[in-house]
Protein backbone atom coordinates (compact mmCIF):
# COMPACT_ATOMS: atom_id res chain seq x y z
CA UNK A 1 7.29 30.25 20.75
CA UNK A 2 4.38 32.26 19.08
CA UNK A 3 2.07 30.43 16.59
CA UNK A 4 1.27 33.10 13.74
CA UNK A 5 -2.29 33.37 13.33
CA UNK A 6 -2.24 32.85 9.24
CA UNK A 7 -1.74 29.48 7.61
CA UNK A 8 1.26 29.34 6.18
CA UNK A 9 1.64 28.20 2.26
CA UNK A 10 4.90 26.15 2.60
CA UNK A 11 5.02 23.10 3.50
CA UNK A 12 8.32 23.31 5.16
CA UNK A 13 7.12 25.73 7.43
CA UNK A 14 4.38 23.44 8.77
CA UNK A 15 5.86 22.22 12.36
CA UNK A 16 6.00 18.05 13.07
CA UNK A 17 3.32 17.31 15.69
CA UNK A 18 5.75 16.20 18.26
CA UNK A 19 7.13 19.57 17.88
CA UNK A 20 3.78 20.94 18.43
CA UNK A 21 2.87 19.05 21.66
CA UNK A 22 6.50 19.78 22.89
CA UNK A 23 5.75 23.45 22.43
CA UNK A 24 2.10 22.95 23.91
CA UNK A 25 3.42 20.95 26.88
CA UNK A 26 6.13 23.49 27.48
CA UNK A 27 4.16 26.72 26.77
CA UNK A 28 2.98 28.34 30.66
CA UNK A 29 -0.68 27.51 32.11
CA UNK A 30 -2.34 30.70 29.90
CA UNK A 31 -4.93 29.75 27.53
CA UNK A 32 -4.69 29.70 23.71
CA UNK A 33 -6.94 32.13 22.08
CA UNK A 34 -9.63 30.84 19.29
CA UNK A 35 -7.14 32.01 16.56
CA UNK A 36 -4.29 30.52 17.85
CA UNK A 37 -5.85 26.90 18.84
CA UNK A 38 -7.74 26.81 15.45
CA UNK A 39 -4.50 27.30 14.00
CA UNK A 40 -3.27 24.77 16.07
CA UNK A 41 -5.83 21.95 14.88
CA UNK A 42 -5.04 23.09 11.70
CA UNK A 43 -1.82 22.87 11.21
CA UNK A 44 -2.18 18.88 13.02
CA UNK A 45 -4.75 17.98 10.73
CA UNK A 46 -2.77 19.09 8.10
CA UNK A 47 0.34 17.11 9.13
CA UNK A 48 -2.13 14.20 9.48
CA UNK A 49 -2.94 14.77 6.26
CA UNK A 50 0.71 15.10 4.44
CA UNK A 51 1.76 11.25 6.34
CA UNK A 52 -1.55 9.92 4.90
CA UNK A 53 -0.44 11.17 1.31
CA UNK A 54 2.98 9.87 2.14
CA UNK A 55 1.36 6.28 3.10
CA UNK A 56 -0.53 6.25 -0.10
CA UNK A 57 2.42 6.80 -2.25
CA UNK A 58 4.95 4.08 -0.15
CA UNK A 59 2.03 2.05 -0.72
CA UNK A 60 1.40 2.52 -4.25
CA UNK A 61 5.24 1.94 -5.11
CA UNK A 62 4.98 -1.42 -2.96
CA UNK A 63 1.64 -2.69 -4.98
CA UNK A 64 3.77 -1.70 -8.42
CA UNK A 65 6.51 -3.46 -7.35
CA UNK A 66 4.32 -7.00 -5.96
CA UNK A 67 1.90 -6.62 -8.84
CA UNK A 68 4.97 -7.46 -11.36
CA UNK A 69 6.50 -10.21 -8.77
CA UNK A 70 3.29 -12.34 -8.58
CA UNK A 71 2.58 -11.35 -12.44
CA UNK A 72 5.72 -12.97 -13.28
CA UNK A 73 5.72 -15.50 -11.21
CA UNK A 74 2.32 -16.80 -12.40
CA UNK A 75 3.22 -16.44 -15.59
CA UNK A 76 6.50 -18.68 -14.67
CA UNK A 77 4.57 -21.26 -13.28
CA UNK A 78 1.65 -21.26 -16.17
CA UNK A 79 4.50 -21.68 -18.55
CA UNK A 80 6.19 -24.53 -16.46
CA UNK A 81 2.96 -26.65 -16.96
CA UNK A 82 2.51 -25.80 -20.70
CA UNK A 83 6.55 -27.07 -20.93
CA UNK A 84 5.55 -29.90 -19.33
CA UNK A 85 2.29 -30.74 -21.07
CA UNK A 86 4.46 -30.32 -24.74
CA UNK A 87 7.25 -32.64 -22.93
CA UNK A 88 4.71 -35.34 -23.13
CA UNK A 89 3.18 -34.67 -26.55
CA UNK A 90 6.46 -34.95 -28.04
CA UNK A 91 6.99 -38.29 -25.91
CA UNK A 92 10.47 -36.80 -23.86
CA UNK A 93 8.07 -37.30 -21.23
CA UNK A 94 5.80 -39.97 -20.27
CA UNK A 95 2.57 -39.32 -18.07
CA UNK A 96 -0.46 -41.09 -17.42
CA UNK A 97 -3.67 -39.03 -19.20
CA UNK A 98 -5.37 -38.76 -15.19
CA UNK A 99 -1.80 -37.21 -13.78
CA UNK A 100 -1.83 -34.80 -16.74
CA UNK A 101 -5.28 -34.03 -16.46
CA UNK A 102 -5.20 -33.83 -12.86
CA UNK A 103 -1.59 -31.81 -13.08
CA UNK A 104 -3.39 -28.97 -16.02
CA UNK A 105 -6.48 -28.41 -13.64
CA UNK A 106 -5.13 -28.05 -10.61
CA UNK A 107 -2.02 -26.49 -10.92
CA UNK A 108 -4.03 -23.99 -13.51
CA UNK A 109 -6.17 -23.33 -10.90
CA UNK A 110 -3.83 -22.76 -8.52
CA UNK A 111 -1.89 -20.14 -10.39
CA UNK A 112 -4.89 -17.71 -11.12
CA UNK A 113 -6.44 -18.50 -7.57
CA UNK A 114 -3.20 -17.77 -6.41
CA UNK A 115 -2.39 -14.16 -9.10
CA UNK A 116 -6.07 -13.45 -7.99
CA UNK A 117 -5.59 -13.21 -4.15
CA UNK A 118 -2.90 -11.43 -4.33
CA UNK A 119 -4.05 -8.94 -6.92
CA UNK A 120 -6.84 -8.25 -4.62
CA UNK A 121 -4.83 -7.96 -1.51
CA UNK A 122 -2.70 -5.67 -3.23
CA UNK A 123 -5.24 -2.53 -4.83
CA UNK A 124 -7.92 -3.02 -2.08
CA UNK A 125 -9.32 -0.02 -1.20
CA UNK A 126 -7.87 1.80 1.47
CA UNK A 127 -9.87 3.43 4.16
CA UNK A 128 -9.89 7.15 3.88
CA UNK A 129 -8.11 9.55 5.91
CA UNK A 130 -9.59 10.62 9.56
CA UNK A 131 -11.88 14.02 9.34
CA UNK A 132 -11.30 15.77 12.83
């Protein structure tokens, strides 16, 4: 198999790199010239390149779809304690002032500790794609 010596401008023409090393493994002991091995590197880099892309948009669907699941969820939880809080102001409930003091601080706390860990799990910054 010959490589052509001029990048080509579609992407479906641009070979897996399994494909490559099958065809480097399989190609007789003569030596690549310049041309063809820059071409070569190129064309790996550049599949390198597309997965990375491909990554980064997986990963930004995935951090859409969490971002919304821990959103709600927080917000579920923050509005479980304010429905619990107006339980006992209107007297359906009955709760000692420390338990609902204790049970608004902590559980409070909890739920923006909690939205804030995972918000920050979810858009850190990823490390940048390798430079060969």
């Amino acid at each position: 198999m010959a490589l052509s010596t001029t990048p080509s401008k579609n992407v479906t023409d641009i070979k897996p790199t399994a494909e490559l090393i099958k065809v480097i493994d399989s190609s007789p002991a003569t030596s690549f010239t310049n041309e063809e091995r820059e071409y070569l590197d190129w064309q790996v880099q550049h599949e390198i390149k597309r997965e990375y892309l491909t990554t980064l948009r997986n990963n930004n669907s995935e951090r859409i779809k969490y971002a919304k699941i821990s959103f709600y969820f927080t917000c579920g939880w923050i509005f479980l304690v304010l429905f619990i809080l107006l339980l006992c102001g209107s007297k359906v409930l009955v709760l000692s002032d420390s338990v609902l003091i204790t049970l608004l601080t902590t559980t409070t706390a909890n739920a923006f500790g909690f939205f804030f860990v995972v918000i920050k799990y979810l858009f850190n910054a990823p490390s940048p794609p390798p430079n060969n």
